[in-house]
C-alpha atoms as a PDB file:
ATOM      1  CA  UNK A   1     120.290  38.133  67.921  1.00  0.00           C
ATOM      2  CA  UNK A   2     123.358  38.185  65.525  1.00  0.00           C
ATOM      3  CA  UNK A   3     123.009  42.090  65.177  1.00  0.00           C
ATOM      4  CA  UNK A   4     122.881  42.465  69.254  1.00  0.00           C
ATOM      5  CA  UNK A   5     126.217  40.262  69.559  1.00  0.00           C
ATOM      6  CA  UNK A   6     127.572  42.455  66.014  1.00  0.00           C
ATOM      7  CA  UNK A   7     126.971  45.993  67.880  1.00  0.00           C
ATOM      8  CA  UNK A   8     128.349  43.969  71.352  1.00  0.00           C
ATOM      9  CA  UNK A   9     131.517  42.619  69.698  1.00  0.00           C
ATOM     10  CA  UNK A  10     132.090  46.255  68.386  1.00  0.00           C
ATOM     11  CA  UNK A  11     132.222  47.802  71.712  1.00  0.00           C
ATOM     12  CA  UNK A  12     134.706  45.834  72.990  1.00  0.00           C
ATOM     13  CA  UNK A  13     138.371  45.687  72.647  1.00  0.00           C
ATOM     14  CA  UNK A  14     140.160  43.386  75.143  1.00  0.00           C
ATOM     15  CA  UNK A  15     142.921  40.680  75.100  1.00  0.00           C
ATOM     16  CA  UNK A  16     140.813  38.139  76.975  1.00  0.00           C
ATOM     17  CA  UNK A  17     137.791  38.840  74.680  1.00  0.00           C
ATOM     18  CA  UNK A  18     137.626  37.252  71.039  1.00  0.00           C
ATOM     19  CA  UNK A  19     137.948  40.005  68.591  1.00  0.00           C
ATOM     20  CA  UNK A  20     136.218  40.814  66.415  1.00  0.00           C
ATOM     21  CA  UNK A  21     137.595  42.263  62.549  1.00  0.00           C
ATOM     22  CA  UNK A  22     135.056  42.590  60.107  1.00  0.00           C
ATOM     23  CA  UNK A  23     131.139  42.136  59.167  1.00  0.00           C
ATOM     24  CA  UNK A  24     130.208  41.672  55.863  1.00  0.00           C
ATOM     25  CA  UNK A  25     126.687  41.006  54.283  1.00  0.00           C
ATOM     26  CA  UNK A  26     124.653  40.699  51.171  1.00  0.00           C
ATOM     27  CA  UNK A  27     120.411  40.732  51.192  1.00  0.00           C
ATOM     28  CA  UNK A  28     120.458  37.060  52.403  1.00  0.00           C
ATOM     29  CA  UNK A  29     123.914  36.359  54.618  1.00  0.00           C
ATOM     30  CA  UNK A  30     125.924  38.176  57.053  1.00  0.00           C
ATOM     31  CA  UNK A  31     129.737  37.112  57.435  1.00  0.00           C
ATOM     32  CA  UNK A  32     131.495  37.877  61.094  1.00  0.00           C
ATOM     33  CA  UNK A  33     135.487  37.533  60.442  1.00  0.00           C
ATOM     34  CA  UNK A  34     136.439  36.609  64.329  1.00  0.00           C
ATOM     35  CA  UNK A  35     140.029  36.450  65.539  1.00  0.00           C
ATOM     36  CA  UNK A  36     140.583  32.639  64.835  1.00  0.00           C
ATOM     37  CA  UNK A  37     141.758  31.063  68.331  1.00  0.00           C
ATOM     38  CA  UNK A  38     143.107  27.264  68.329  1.00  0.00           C
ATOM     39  CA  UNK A  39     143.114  25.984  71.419  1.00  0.00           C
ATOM     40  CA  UNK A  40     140.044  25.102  71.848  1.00  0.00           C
ATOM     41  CA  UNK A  41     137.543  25.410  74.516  1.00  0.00           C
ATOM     42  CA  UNK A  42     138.285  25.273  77.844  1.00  0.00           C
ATOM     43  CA  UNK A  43     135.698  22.714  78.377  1.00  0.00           C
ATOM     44  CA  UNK A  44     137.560  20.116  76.423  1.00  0.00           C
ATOM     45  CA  UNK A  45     140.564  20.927  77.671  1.00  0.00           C
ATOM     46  CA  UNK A  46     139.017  20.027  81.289  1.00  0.00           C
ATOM     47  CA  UNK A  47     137.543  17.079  80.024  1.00  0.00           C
ATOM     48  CA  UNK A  48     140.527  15.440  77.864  1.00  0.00           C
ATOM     49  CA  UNK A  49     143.172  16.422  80.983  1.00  0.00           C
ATOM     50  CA  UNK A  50     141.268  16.404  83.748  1.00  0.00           C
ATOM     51  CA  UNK A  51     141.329  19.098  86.651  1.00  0.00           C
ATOM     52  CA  UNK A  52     143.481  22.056  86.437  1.00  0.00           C
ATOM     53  CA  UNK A  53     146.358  22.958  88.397  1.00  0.00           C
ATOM     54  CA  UNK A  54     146.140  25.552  90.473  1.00  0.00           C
ATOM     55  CA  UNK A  55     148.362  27.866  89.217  1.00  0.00           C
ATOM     56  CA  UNK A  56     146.691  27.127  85.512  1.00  0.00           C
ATOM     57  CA  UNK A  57     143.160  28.087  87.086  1.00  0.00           C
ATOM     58  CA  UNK A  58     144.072  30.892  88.707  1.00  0.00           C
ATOM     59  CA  UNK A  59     145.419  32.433  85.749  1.00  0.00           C
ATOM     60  CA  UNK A  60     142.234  31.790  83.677  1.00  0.00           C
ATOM     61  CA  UNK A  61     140.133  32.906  86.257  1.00  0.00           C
ATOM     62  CA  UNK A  62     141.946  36.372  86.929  1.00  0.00           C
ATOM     63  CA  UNK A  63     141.597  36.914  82.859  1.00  0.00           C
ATOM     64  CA  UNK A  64     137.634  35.822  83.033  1.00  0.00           C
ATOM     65  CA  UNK A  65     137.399  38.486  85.611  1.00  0.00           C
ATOM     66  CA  UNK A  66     139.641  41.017  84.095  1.00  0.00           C
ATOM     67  CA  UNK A  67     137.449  40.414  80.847  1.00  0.00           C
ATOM     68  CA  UNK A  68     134.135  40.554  82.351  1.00  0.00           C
ATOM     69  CA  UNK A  69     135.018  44.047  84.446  1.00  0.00           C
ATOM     70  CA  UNK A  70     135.890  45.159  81.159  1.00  0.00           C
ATOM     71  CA  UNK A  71     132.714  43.838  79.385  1.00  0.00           C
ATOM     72  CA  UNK A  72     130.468  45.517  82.731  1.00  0.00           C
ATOM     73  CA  UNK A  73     132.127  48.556  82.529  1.00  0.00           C
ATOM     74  CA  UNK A  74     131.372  49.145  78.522  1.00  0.00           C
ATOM     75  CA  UNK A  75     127.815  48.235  80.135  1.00  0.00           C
ATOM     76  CA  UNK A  76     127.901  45.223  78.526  1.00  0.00           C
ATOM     77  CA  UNK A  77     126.737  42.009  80.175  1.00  0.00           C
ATOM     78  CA  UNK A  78     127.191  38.619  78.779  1.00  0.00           C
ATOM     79  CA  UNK A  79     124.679  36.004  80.485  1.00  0.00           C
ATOM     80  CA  UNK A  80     126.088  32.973  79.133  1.00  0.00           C
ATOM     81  CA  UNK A  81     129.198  32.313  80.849  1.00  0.00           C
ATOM     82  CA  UNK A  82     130.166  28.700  80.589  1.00  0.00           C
ATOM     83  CA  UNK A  83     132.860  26.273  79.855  1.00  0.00           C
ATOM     84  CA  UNK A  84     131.840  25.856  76.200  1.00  0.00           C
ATOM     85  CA  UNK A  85     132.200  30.069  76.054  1.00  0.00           C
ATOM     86  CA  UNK A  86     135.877  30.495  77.410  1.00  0.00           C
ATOM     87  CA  UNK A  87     138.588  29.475  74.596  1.00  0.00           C
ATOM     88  CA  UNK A  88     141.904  29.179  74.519  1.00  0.00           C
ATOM     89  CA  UNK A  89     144.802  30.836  72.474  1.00  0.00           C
ATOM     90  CA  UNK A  90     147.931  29.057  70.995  1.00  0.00           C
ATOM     91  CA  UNK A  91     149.485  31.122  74.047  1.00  0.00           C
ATOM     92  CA  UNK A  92     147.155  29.188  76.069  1.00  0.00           C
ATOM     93  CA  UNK A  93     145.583  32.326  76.856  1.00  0.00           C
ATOM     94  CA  UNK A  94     141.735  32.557  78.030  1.00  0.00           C
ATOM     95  CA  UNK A  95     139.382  34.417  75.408  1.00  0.00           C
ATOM     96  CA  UNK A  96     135.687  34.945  76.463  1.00  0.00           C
ATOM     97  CA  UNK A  97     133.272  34.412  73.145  1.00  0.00           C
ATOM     98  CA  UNK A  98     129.580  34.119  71.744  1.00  0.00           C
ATOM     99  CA  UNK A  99     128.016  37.360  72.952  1.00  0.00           C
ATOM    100  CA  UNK A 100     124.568  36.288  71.245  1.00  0.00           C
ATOM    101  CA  UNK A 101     122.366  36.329  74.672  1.00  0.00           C
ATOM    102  CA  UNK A 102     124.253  39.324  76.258  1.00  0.00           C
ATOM    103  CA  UNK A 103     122.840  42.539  76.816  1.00  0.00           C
ATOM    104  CA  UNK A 104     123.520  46.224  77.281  1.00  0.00           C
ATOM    105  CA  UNK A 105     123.201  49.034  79.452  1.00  0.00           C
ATOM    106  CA  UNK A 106     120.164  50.063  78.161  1.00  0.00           C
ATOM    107  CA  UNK A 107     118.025  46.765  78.927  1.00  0.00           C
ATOM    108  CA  UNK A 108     118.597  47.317  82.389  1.00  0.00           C
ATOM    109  CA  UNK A 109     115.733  48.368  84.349  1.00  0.00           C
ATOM    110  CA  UNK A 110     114.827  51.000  87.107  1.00  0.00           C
ATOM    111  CA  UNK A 111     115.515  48.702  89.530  1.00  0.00           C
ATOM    112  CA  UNK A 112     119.022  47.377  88.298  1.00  0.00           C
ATOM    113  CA  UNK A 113     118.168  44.201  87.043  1.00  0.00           C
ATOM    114  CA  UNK A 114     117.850  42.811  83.779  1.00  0.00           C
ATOM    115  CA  UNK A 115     114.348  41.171  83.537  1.00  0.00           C
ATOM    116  CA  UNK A 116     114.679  38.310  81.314  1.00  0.00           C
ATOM    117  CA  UNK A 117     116.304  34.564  82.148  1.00  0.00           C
ATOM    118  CA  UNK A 118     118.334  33.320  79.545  1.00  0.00           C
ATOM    119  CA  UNK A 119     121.763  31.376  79.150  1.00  0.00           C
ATOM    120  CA  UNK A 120     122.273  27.901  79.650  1.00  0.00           C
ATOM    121  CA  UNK A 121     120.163  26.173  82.483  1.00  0.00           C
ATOM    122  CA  UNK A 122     122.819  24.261  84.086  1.00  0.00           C
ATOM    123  CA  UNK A 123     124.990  27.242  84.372  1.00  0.00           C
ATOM    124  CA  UNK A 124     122.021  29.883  85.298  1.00  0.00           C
ATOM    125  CA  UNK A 125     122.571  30.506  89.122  1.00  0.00           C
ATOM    126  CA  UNK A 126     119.950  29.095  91.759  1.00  0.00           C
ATOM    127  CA  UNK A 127     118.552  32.415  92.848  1.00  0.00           C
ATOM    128  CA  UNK A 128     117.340  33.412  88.942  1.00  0.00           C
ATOM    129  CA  UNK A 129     115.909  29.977  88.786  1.00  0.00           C
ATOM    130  CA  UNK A 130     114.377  30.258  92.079  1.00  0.00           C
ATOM    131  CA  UNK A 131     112.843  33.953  90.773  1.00  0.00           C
ATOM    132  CA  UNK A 132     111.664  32.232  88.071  1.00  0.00           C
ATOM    133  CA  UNK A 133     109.413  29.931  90.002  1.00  0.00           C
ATOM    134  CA  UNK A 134     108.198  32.310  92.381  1.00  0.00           C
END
Protein backbone atom coordinates (compact mmCIF):
# COMPACT_ATOMS: atom_id res chain seq x y z
CA UNK A 1 0.00 0.00 0.00
CA UNK A 2 2.70 2.69 0.80
CA UNK A 3 4.50 1.88 -2.61
CA UNK A 4 0.94 2.28 -4.60
CA UNK A 5 0.36 5.84 -2.85
CA UNK A 6 4.65 6.45 -3.47
CA UNK A 7 4.26 5.74 -7.44
CA UNK A 8 0.55 7.79 -7.05
CA UNK A 9 2.05 10.83 -5.28
CA UNK A 10 4.76 10.83 -8.09
CA UNK A 11 2.39 11.25 -10.86
CA UNK A 12 0.88 14.08 -9.69
CA UNK A 13 1.74 17.66 -9.57
CA UNK A 14 -1.12 20.00 -8.55
CA UNK A 15 -1.68 23.00 -6.18
CA UNK A 16 -4.73 21.45 -4.53
CA UNK A 17 -2.89 18.09 -4.12
CA UNK A 18 -0.25 17.60 -1.18
CA UNK A 19 3.10 17.28 -2.71
CA UNK A 20 5.09 15.20 -2.50
CA UNK A 21 9.39 15.87 -2.31
CA UNK A 22 11.30 13.00 -1.51
CA UNK A 23 11.31 9.06 -0.55
CA UNK A 24 13.96 7.74 1.25
CA UNK A 25 14.53 4.13 2.65
CA UNK A 26 16.88 1.73 4.27
CA UNK A 27 16.16 -2.45 4.41
CA UNK A 28 13.63 -1.85 7.27
CA UNK A 29 11.93 1.93 6.87
CA UNK A 30 10.78 4.05 4.14
CA UNK A 31 10.66 7.97 4.80
CA UNK A 32 7.95 10.13 2.54
CA UNK A 33 9.08 14.01 2.95
CA UNK A 34 5.36 15.57 2.18
CA UNK A 35 4.81 19.29 1.68
CA UNK A 36 4.03 20.14 5.43
CA UNK A 37 0.45 21.95 5.40
CA UNK A 38 -0.82 23.68 8.81
CA UNK A 39 -4.11 24.24 8.72
CA UNK A 40 -5.36 21.37 9.48
CA UNK A 41 -8.07 19.24 8.22
CA UNK A 42 -11.01 20.44 6.97
CA UNK A 43 -12.93 18.24 9.19
CA UNK A 44 -11.88 20.08 12.28
CA UNK A 45 -12.18 23.12 10.91
CA UNK A 46 -16.07 22.19 10.33
CA UNK A 47 -16.33 20.88 13.59
CA UNK A 48 -14.53 23.69 15.84
CA UNK A 49 -16.51 26.62 13.57
CA UNK A 50 -19.34 25.13 12.54
CA UNK A 51 -20.89 25.30 8.90
CA UNK A 52 -19.17 27.08 6.20
CA UNK A 53 -20.10 30.09 4.46
CA UNK A 54 -20.99 29.88 1.26
CA UNK A 55 -18.57 31.65 -0.43
CA UNK A 56 -15.80 29.58 1.81
CA UNK A 57 -17.43 26.21 0.44
CA UNK A 58 -17.64 27.04 -2.81
CA UNK A 59 -14.13 27.80 -3.07
CA UNK A 60 -13.05 24.44 -1.51
CA UNK A 61 -15.29 22.61 -3.49
CA UNK A 62 -14.23 24.12 -7.01
CA UNK A 63 -10.40 23.16 -5.83
CA UNK A 64 -11.65 19.40 -4.74
CA UNK A 65 -12.97 19.24 -8.21
CA UNK A 66 -10.23 20.97 -10.00
CA UNK A 67 -7.90 18.43 -8.04
CA UNK A 68 -9.76 15.36 -8.64
CA UNK A 69 -10.13 16.14 -12.72
CA UNK A 70 -6.57 16.44 -12.44
CA UNK A 71 -6.02 13.20 -10.38
CA UNK A 72 -8.76 11.27 -13.17
CA UNK A 73 -7.10 12.56 -15.94
CA UNK A 74 -3.38 11.20 -14.82
CA UNK A 75 -5.79 8.02 -14.49
CA UNK A 76 -5.51 8.20 -11.09
CA UNK A 77 -8.46 7.62 -8.78
CA UNK A 78 -8.46 8.23 -5.14
CA UNK A 79 -11.45 6.27 -3.34
CA UNK A 80 -11.19 7.79 -0.08
CA UNK A 81 -12.48 11.16 -0.30
CA UNK A 82 -13.50 12.46 3.06
CA UNK A 83 -13.34 15.27 5.46
CA UNK A 84 -10.38 13.81 7.37
CA UNK A 85 -8.52 13.70 3.57
CA UNK A 86 -8.96 17.46 2.48
CA UNK A 87 -6.37 19.85 4.44
CA UNK A 88 -5.86 23.14 4.60
CA UNK A 89 -2.87 25.54 3.80
CA UNK A 90 -1.71 28.60 5.89
CA UNK A 91 -3.39 30.33 2.70
CA UNK A 92 -6.37 28.52 3.74
CA UNK A 93 -6.11 26.75 0.63
CA UNK A 94 -7.73 23.10 0.10
CA UNK A 95 -5.02 20.22 -0.44
CA UNK A 96 -6.39 16.67 -1.20
CA UNK A 97 -4.01 13.90 0.74
CA UNK A 98 -3.48 10.10 1.73
CA UNK A 99 -3.55 8.38 -1.66
CA UNK A 100 -3.01 4.86 0.16
CA UNK A 101 -6.46 3.16 -1.18
CA UNK A 102 -6.40 4.92 -4.63
CA UNK A 103 -5.87 3.26 -7.74
CA UNK A 104 -4.73 3.61 -11.32
CA UNK A 105 -5.63 3.29 -14.75
CA UNK A 106 -4.57 0.02 -15.04
CA UNK A 107 -6.92 -1.64 -12.25
CA UNK A 108 -9.74 -0.66 -14.19
CA UNK A 109 -11.58 -3.32 -15.82
CA UNK A 110 -13.18 -4.11 -19.31
CA UNK A 111 -16.16 -2.86 -18.22
CA UNK A 112 -14.98 0.57 -16.66
CA UNK A 113 -15.24 -0.11 -13.21
CA UNK A 114 -12.90 -0.72 -10.61
CA UNK A 115 -13.91 -4.03 -8.86
CA UNK A 116 -12.97 -3.71 -5.36
CA UNK A 117 -14.93 -1.60 -2.35
CA UNK A 118 -12.73 0.18 -0.24
CA UNK A 119 -12.56 3.70 1.55
CA UNK A 120 -14.30 4.64 4.50
CA UNK A 121 -17.89 3.13 5.02
CA UNK A 122 -19.65 6.17 6.00
CA UNK A 123 -18.37 8.04 3.07
CA UNK A 124 -18.66 4.96 0.41
CA UNK A 125 -21.78 5.96 -1.74
CA UNK A 126 -25.16 3.89 -1.41
CA UNK A 127 -25.07 2.31 -4.82
CA UNK A 128 -21.35 0.47 -4.10
CA UNK A 129 -22.80 -0.59 -0.84
CA UNK A 130 -25.93 -1.68 -2.37
CA UNK A 131 -23.55 -3.76 -5.15
CA UNK A 132 -21.98 -5.11 -2.43
CA UNK A 133 -25.01 -6.82 -1.02
CA UNK A 134 -26.43 -7.94 -4.11
Amino acid sequence: QIRREICTMKLIKHPNVVRLHEVMGSKARIFIVLEYITGGELFDTIYTNGRLKEEEARKYFQQLINAVDYCHSRGVYHRDLKLENLLLDAAGNLKVSDFGLSALTEQVKADGLLHTTCGTPNYVAPEVILFCLS
